[in-house]
Protein backbone atom coordinates (compact mmCIF):
# COMPACT_ATOMS: atom_id res chain seq x y z
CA UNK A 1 0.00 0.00 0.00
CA UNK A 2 1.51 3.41 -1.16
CA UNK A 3 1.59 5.24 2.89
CA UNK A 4 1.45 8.71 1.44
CA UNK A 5 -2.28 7.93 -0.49
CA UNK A 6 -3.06 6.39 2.56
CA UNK A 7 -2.11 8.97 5.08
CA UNK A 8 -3.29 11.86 3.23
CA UNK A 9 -6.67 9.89 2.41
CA UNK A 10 -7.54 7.94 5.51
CA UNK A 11 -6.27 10.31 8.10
CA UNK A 12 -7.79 13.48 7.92
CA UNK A 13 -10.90 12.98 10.58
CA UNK A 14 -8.24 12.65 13.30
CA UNK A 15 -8.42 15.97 15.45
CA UNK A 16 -5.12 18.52 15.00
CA UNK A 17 -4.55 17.87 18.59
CA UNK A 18 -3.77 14.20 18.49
CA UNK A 19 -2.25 14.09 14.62
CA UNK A 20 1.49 15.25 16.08
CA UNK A 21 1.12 12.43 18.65
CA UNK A 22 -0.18 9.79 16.17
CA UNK A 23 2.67 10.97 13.97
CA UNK A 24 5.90 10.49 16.40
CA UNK A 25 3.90 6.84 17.05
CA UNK A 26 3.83 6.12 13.60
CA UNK A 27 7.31 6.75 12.96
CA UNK A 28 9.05 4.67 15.58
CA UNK A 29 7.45 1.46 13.28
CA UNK A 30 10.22 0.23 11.52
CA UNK A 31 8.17 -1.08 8.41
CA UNK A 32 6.40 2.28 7.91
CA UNK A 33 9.54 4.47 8.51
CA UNK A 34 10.91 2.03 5.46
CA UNK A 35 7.97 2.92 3.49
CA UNK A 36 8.48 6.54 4.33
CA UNK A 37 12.13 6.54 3.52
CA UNK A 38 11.27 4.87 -0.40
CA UNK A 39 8.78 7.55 -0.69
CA UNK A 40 11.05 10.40 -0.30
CA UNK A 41 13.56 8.86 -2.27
CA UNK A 42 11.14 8.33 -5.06
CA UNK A 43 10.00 11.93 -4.95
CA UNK A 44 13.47 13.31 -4.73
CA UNK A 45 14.89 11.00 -7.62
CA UNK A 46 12.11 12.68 -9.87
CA UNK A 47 13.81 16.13 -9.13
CA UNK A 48 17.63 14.78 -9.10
CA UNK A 49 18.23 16.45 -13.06
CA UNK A 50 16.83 19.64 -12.42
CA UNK A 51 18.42 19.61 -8.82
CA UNK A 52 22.13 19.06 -10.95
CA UNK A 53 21.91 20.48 -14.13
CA UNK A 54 25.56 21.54 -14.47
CA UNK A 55 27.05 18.33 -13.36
CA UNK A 56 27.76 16.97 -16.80
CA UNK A 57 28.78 19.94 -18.12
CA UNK A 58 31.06 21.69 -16.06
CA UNK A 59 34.14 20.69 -14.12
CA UNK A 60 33.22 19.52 -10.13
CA UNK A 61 35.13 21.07 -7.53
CA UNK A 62 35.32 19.13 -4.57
CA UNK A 63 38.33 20.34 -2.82
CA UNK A 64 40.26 23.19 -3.23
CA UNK A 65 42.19 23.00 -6.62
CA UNK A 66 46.41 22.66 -5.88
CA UNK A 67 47.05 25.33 -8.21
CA UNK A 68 44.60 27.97 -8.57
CA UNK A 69 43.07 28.69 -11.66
CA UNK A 70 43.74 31.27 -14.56
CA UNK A 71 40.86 34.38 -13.90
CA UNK A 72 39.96 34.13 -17.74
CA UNK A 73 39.44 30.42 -17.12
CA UNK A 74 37.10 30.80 -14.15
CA UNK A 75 35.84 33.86 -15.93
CA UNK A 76 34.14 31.97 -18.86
CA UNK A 77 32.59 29.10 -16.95
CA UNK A 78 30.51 31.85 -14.92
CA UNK A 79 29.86 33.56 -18.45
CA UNK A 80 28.57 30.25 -19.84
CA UNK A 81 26.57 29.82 -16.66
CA UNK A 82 25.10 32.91 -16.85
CA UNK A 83 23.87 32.62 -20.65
CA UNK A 84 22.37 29.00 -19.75
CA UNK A 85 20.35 30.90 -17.07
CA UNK A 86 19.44 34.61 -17.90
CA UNK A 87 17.19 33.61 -21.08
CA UNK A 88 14.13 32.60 -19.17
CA UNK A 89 14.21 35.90 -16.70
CA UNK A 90 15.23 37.99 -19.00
CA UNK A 91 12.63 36.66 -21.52
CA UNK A 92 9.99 37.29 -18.30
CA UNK A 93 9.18 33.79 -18.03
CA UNK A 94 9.38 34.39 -13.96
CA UNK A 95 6.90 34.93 -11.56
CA UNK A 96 8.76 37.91 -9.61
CA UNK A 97 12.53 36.55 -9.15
CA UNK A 98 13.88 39.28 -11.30
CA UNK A 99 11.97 42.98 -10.91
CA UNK A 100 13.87 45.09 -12.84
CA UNK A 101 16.22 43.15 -15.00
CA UNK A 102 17.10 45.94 -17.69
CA UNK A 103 20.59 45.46 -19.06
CA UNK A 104 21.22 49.26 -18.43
CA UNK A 105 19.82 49.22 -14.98
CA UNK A 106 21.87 45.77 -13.97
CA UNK A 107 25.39 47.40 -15.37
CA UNK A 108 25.00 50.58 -13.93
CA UNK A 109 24.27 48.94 -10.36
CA UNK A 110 27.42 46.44 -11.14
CA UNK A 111 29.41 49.42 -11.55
CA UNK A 112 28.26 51.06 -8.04
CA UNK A 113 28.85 47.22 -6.57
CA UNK A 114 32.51 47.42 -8.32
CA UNK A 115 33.69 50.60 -6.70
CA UNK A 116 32.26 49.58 -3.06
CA UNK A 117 32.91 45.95 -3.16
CA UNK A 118 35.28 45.78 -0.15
CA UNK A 119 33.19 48.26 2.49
CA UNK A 120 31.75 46.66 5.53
CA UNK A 121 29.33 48.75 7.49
CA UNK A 122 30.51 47.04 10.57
CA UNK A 123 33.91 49.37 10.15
CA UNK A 124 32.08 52.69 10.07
CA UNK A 125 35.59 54.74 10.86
CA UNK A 126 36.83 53.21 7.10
CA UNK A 127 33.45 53.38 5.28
CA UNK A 128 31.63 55.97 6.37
CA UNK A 129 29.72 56.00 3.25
CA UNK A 130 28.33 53.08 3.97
CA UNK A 131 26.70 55.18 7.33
CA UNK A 132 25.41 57.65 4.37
CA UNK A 133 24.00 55.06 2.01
CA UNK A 134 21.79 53.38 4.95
CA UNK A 135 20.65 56.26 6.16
CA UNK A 136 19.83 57.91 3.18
CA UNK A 137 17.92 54.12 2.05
CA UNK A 138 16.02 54.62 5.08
CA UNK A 139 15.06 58.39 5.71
CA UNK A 140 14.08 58.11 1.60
CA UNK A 141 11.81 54.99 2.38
CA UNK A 142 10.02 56.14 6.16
CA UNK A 143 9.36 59.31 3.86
CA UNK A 144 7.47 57.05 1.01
CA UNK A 145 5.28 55.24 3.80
CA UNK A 146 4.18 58.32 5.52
CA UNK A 147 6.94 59.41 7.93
CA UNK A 148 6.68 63.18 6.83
CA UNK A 149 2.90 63.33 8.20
CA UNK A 150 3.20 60.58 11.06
CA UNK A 151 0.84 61.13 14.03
CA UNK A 152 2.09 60.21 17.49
CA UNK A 153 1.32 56.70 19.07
CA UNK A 154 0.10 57.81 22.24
CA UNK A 155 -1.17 54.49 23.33
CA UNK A 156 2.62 52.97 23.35
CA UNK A 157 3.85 55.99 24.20
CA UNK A 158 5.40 56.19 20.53
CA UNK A 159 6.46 59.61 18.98
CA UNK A 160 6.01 60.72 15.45
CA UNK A 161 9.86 59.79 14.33
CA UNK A 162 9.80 57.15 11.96
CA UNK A 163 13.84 55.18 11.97
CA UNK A 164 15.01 52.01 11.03
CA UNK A 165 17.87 49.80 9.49
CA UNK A 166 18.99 47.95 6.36
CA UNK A 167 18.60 44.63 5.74
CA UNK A 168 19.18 41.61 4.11
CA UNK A 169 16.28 41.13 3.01
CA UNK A 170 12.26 40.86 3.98
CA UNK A 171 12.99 37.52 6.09
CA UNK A 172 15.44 39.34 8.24
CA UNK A 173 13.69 42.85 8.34
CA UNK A 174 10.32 40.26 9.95
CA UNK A 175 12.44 37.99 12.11
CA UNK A 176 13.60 41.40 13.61
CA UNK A 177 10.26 43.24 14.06
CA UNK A 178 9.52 39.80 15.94
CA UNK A 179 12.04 39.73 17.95
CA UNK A 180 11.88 43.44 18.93
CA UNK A 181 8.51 43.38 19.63
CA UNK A 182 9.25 40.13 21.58
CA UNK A 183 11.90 42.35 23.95
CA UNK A 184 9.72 45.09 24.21
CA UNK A 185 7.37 43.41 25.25
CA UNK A 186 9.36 41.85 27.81
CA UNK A 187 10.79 44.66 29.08
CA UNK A 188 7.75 47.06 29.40
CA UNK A 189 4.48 45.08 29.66
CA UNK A 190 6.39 41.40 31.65
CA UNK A 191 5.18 39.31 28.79
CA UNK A 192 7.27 35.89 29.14
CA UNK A 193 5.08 33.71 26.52
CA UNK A 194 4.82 36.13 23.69
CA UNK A 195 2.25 35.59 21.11
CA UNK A 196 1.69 36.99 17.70
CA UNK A 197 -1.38 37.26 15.37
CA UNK A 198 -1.21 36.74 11.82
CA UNK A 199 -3.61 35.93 8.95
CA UNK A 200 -2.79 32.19 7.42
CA UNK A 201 -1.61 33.60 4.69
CA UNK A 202 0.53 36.20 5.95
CA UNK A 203 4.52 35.13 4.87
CA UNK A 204 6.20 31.88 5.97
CA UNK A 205 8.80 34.28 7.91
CA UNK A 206 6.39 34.95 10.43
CA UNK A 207 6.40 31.06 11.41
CA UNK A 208 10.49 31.37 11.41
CA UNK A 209 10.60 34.34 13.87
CA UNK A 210 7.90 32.07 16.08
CA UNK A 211 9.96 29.53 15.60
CA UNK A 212 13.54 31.32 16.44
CA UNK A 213 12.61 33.72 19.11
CA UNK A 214 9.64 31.35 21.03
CA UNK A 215 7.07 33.48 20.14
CA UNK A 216 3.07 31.83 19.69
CA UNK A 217 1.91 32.23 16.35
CA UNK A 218 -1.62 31.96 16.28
CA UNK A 219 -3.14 32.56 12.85
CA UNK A 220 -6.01 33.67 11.85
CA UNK A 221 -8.55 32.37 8.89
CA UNK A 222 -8.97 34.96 5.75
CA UNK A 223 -12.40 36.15 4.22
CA UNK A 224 -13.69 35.06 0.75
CA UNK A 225 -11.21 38.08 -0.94
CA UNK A 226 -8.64 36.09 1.02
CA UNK A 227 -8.19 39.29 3.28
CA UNK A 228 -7.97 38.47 6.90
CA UNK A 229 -11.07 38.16 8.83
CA UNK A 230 -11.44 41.03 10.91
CA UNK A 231 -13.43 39.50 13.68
CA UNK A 232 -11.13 36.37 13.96
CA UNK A 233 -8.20 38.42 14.48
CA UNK A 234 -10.11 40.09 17.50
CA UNK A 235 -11.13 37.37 19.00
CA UNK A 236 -7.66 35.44 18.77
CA UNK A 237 -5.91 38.74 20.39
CA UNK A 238 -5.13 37.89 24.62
CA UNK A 239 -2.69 39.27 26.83
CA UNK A 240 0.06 37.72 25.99
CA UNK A 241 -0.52 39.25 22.16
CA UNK A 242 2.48 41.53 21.67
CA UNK A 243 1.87 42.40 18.25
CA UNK A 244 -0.87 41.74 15.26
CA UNK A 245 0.36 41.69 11.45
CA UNK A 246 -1.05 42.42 8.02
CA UNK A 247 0.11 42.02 4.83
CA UNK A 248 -0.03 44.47 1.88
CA UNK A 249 -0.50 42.41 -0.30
CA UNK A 250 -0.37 38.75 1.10
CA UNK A 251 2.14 36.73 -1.19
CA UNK A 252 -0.26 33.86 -2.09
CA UNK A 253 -3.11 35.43 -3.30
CA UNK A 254 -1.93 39.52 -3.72
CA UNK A 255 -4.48 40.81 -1.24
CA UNK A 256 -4.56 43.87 0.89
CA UNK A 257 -5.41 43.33 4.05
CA UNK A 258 -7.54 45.73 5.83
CA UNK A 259 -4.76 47.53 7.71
CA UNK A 260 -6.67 50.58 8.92
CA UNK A 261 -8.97 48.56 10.88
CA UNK A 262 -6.73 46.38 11.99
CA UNK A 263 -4.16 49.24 13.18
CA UNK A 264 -6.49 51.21 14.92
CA UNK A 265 -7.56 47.73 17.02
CA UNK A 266 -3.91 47.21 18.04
CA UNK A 267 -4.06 51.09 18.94
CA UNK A 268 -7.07 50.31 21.05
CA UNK A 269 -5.26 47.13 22.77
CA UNK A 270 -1.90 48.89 23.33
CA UNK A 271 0.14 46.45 21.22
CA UNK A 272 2.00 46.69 18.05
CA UNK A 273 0.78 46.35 14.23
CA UNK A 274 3.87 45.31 11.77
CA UNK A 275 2.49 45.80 8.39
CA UNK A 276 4.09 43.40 6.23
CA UNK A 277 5.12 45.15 2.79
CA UNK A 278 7.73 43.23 1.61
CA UNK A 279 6.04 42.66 -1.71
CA UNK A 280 4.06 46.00 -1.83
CA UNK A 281 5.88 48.58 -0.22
CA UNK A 282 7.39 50.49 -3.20
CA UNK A 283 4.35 49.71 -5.47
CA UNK A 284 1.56 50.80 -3.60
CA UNK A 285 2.25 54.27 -2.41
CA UNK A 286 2.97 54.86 -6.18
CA UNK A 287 -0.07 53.22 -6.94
CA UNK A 288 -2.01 55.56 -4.93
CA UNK A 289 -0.62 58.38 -6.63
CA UNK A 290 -1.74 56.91 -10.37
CA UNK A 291 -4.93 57.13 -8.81
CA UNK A 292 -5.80 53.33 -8.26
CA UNK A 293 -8.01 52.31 -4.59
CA UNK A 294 -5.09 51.68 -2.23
CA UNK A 295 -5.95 51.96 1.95
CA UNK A 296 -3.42 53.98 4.13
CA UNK A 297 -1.36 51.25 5.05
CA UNK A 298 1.71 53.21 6.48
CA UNK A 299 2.40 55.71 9.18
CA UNK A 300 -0.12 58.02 8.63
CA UNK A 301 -2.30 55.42 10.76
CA UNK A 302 -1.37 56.18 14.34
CA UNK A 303 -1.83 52.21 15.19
CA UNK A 304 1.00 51.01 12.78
CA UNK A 305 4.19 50.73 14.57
CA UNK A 306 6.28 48.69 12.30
CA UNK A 307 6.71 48.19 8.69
CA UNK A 308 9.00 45.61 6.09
CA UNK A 309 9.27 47.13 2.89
CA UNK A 310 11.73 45.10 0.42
CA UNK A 311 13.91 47.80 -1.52
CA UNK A 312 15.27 44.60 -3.28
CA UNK A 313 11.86 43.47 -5.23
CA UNK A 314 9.96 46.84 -6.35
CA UNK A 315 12.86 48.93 -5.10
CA UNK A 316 14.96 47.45 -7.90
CA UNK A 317 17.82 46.93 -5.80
CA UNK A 318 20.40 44.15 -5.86
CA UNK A 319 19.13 41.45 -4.48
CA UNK A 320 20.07 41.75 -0.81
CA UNK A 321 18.22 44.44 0.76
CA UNK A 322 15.21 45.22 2.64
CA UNK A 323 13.98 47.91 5.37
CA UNK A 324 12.73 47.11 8.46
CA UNK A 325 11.20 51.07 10.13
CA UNK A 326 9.42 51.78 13.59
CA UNK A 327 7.69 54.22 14.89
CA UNK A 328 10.62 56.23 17.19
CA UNK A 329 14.09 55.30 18.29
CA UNK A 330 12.77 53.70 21.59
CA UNK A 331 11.29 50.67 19.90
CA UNK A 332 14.30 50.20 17.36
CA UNK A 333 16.59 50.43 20.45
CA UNK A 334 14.76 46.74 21.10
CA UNK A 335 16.54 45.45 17.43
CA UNK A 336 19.91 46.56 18.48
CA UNK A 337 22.59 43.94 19.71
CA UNK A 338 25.50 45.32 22.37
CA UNK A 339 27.33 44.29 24.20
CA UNK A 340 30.00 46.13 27.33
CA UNK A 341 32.27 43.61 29.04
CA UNK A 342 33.37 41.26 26.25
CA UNK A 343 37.23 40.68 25.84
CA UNK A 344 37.26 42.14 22.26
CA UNK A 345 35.93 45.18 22.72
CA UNK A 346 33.20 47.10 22.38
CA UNK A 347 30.84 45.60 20.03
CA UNK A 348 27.47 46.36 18.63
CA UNK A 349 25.39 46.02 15.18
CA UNK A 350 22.16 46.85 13.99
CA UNK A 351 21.25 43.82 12.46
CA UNK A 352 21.29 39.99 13.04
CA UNK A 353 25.11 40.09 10.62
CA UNK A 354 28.43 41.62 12.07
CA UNK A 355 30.14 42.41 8.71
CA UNK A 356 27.84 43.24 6.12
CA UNK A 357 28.32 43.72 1.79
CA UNK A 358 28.52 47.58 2.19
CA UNK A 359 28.82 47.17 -1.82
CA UNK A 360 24.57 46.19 -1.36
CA UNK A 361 23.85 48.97 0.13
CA UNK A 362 25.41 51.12 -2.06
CA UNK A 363 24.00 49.87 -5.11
CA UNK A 364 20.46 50.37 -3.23
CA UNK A 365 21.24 53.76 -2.48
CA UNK A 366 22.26 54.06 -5.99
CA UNK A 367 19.02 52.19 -7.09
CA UNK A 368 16.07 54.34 -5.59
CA UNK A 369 18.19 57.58 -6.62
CA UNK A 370 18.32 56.85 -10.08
CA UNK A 371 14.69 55.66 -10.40
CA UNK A 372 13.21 58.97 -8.53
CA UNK A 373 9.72 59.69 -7.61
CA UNK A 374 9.40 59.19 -12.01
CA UNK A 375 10.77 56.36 -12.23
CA UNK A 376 8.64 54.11 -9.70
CA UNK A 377 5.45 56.13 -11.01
CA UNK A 378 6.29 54.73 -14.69
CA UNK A 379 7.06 51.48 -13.78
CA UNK A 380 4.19 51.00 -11.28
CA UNK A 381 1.91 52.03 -13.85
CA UNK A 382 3.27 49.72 -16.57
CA UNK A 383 3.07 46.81 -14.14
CA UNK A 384 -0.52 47.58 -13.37
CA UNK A 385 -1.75 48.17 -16.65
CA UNK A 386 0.08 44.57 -17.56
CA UNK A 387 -1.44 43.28 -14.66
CA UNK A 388 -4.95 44.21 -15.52
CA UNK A 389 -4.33 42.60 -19.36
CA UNK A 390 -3.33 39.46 -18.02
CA UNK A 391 -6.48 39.71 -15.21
CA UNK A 392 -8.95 39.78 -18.17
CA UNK A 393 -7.04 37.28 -20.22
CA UNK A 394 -6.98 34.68 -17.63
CA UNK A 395 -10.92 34.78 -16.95
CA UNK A 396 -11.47 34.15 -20.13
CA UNK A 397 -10.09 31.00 -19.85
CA UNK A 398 -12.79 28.23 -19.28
CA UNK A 399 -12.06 26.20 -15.85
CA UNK A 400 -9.68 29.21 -14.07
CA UNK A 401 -10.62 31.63 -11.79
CA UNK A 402 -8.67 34.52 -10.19
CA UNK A 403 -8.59 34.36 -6.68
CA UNK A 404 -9.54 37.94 -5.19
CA UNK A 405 -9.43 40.90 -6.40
CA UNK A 406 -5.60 41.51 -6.77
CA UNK A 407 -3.76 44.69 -8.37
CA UNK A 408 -0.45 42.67 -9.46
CA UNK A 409 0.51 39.23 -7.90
CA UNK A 410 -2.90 37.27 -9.31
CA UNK A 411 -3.22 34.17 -7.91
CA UNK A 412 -6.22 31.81 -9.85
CA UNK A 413 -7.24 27.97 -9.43
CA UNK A 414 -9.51 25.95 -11.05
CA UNK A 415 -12.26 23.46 -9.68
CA UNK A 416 -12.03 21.79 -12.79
CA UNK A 417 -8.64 20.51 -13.63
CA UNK A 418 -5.82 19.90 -11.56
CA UNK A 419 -4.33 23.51 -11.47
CA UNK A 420 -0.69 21.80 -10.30
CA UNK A 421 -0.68 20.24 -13.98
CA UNK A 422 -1.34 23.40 -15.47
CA UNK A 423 1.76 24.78 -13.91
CA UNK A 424 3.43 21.66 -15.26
CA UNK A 425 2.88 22.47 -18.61
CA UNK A 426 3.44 26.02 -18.10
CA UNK A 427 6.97 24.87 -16.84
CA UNK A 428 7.37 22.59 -19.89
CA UNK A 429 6.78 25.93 -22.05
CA UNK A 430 9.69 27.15 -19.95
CA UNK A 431 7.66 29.40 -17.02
CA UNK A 432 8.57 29.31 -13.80
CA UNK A 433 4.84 30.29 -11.71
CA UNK A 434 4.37 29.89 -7.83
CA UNK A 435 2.42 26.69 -6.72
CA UNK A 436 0.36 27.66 -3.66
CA UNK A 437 -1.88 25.20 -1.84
CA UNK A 438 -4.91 25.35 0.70
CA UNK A 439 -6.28 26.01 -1.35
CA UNK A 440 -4.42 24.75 -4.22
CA UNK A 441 -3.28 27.59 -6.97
CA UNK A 442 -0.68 29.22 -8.54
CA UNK A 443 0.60 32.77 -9.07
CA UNK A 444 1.99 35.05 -11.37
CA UNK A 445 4.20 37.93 -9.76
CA UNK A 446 3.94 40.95 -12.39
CA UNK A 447 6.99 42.71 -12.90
CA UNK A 448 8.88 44.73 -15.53
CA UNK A 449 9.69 41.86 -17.42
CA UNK A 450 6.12 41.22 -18.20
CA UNK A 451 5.60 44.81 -19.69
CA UNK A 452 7.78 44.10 -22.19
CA UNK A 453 5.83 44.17 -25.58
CA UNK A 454 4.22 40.86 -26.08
CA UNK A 455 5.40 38.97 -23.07
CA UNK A 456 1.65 39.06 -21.32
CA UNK A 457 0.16 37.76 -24.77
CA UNK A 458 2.36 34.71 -24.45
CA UNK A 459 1.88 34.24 -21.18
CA UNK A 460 -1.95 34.10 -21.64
CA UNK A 461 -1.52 31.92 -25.07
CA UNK A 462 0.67 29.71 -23.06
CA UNK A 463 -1.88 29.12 -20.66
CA UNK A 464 -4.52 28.79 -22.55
CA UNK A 465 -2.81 25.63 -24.49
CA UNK A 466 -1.82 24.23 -20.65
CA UNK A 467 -5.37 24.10 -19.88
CA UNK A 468 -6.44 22.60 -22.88
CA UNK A 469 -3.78 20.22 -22.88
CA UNK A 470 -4.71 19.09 -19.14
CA UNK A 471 -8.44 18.88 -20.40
CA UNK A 472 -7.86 16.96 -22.47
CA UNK A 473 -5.24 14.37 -20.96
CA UNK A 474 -6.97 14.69 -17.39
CA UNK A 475 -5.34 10.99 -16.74
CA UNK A 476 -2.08 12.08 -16.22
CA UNK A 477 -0.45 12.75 -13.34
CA UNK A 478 2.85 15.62 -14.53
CA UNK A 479 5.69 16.02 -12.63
CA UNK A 480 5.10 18.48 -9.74
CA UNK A 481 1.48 17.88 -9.43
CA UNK A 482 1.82 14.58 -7.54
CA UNK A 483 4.11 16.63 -4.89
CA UNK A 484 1.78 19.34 -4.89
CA UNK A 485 -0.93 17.36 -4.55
CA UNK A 486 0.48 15.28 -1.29
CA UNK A 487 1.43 18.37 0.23
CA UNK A 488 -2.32 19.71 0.13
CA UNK A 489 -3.61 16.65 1.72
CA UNK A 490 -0.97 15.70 3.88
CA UNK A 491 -2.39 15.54 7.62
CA UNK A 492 1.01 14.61 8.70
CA UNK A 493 3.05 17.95 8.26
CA UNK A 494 6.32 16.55 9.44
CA UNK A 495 6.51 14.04 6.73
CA UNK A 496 6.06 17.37 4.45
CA UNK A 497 8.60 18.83 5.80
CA UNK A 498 11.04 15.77 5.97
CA UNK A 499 10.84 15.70 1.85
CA UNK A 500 11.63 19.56 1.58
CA UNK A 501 14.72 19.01 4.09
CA UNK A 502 16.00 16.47 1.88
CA UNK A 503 15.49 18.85 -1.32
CA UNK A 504 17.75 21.27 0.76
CA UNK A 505 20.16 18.48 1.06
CA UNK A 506 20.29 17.22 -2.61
CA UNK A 507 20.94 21.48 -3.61
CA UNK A 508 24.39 20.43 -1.57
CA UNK A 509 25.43 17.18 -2.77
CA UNK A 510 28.53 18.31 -5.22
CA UNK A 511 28.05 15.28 -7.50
């Protein structure tokens, strides 16, 4: 009997409660931790090619070489890498990956990595233009989300100062909010079992920094629009709640959630509201300038405290950045590490890393300056406008359906065909879309490789063959559907997450 059928099948009327319990029983059986351990490999062995591409084709390097090699030598192996790969971004056959991706734009922010490519933040007395570039990043991004017209938090005793730091990105700029609110909340309210309160869909950092720091996450169900549901979020808040979240937009589906209402709640309670906007935060307030229905999602609410805004997506920075801002220097002051008495020194930093790629930073810096206020206006609006093609496109597709009411990341799923072979195909026409699950989906990320002139009209041609393709072969199973498909039904989460620790594995094996 295949165990993952009948596990994902036969299982599912056991209560949450007793399904972690039932699990660590069931694998201490030899005979079905065999049948587990063929499963995985089976699963894995379908994804070993496309895991190792490059192993038959370029030279394997499993210790260091004796001599080192000539530059031009090394030189044209990463130039023949780099052809093999760039076709399908460039192309925009991505869902997000690449956001900018204009050869102009990528060489003039190589040049600004070039010239800073040995600065380390960490030695401000020998880079203080690193000091510069990071606080320019951040004064120039508060000032985008509403620092210039903040309104004091009285209820946290918050002033009207909006700060923050630059990070490595929007998992770092989270698992820091967490954590600070975490300390706060420690140090002013006595909170020792810290929760947090998140829609379901709100992003898989959140569950990290719960993880990491011991923090509770309790989520909270969204609404039909896939926003979070208001009342839900209320009723899940205690007194050990340190902080709720919201996401603008949510990565699986691209919606807004209703951060007004659920700011001025947290106001109310006397706890802090992080507004997730990783994915949004340099399309939106840009988006509300074009004239399109966005909410205040930033400071101008006196109940936000926090905000991630990604500088490295929508920012068109090198990948590698993000801000993390708060409301005043009080409630940063909970991010910062220090430390007095240690043998070396005096030591402190900002972030989670001691030495840092000042050369990142720089090319951010770099980045927002040479876009201007005129620059994100014209590319938000080309994104949207692409968006809204590719909305209309795709429901006129028989058997899809967009999930929301998105502006740019549209999510849509059928109850018709298997939507995971649909992205199978897609990825056979050489697209690279997001599979989502519970419910199952996938999403396209718009971005300025889609605006290009006919890119959205292939997309939606493409797409249209997948489906027909799937209607009419409804038999077979595809490649990542089967994995998809196991995941969604799964009851037993840890074997889920067994098979994705031994994908991380196989992206290590060196042959």
């Amino acid at each position: 009997m295949d165990p993952v059928k009948f596990l994902s099948t036969k299982m599912n009327w056991v209560p949450p409660g007793l399904m972690t319990i039932l699990e660590k029983l069931l694998r201490k059986i030899p005979r079905v931790q065999q049948m587990m351990e063929a499963e995985y490999d089976k699963v894995l062995t379908d994804f070993e090619d496309s895991l190792n591409p490059y192993r038959d084709v370029f030279p394997i390097n499993k210790r260091i070489p004796p001599e080192g090699r000539e530059h031009s030598d090394v030189l044209t192996e990463l130039k023949a890498m780099k052809t093999r790969e760039a076709a399908r971004w460039q192309d925009g056959f991505a869902s997000g990956a690449v956001y900018h991706g204009d050869a102009q734009h990528i060489n003039f922010l190589n040049q600004v990595y070039a010239l800073h490519s040995q600065s380390n933040p960490l030695h401000a007395d020998l880079w203080p233009s690193t000091t510069k570039f990071e606080a320019e990043i951040v004064s120039m991004t508060a000032n985008m989300l509403g620092a210039e017209i903040a309104v004091q938090n009285s209820a946290l005793g918050l002033g009207t100062e909006i700060c923050g730091t630059v990070t490595s990105g929007g998992t770092e700029s989270i698992l820091l909010a967490m954590k600070t609110y975490r300390d706060w909340a420690r140090d002013q309210k006595g909170i020792r079992r810290p929760n947090m309160v998140v829609p379901e869909t709100v992003h898989a950092a959140f569950d990290k920094a719960a993880q990491y720091f011991k923090i509770k996450k309790i989520s909270v169900p969204v609404d039909s629009s896939y926003r979070v549901d208001l009342s839900a979020l209320k009723q899940a808040v205690n007194r050990n709640t340190i902080v709720v979240v919201g996401s603008t937009p949510s990565f699986p589906h691209g919606a807004i959630d209703p951060i007004p209402e659920i700011s001025e709640f947290a106001w109310q309670r006397g706890i802090g509201c992080h507004v997730d906007a990783c994915l949004g935060g340099f399309v939106l307030p840009w988006a509300r300038k074009l004239g399109y229905d966005v909410p205040d999602i930033d400071f101008r609410l006196r109940g936000v405290t926090s905000i991630s805004a990604d500088t490295h997506k929508y920012g068109y920075a090198a990948k590698g950045t993000s801000v993390v801002l708060y409301r005043g220097e009080k409630l940063r002051h909970y991010q910062y590490y220090t430390i007095g008495d240690w043998p070396g020194g005096l030591y402190l930093s900002p972030t989670f890393a001691g030495s840092r790629p000042g050369a990142l930073s720089a090319a951010c810096w770099a980045a927002m300056l040479a876009m201007g206020e005129a620059g994100y206006l014209e590319s938000t609006r080309a994104i949207l406008e692409t968006a809204q093609l590719i909305k209309t496109g795709i429901q006129a597709i028989p058997d899809l359906k967009i999930m929301g009411d998105p502006l740019w990341v549209i999510a849509f799923a059928s109850s018709t065909l298997n939507i995971f072979r649909i992205m199978d195909e897609m990825a056979a026409s050489g697209w690279s879309l997001n599979g989502l699950h519970r419910p199952n989906a996938i999403h396209l990320a718009v971005t300025l490789r889609h605006t290009k002139p006919g890119v959205a009209e292939r997309f939606l041609a493409d797409l249209e063959s997948a489906v027909a393709t799937v209607r009419s072969n409804p038999s077979d199973t595809g490649k990542m559907a089967p994995v998809y498909g196991m995941a969604a039904t799964m009851p037993f989460q840890g074997i889920i997450s067994d098979i994705l620790k031994r994908y991380l594995d196989a992206l290590y094996k060196v042959d």
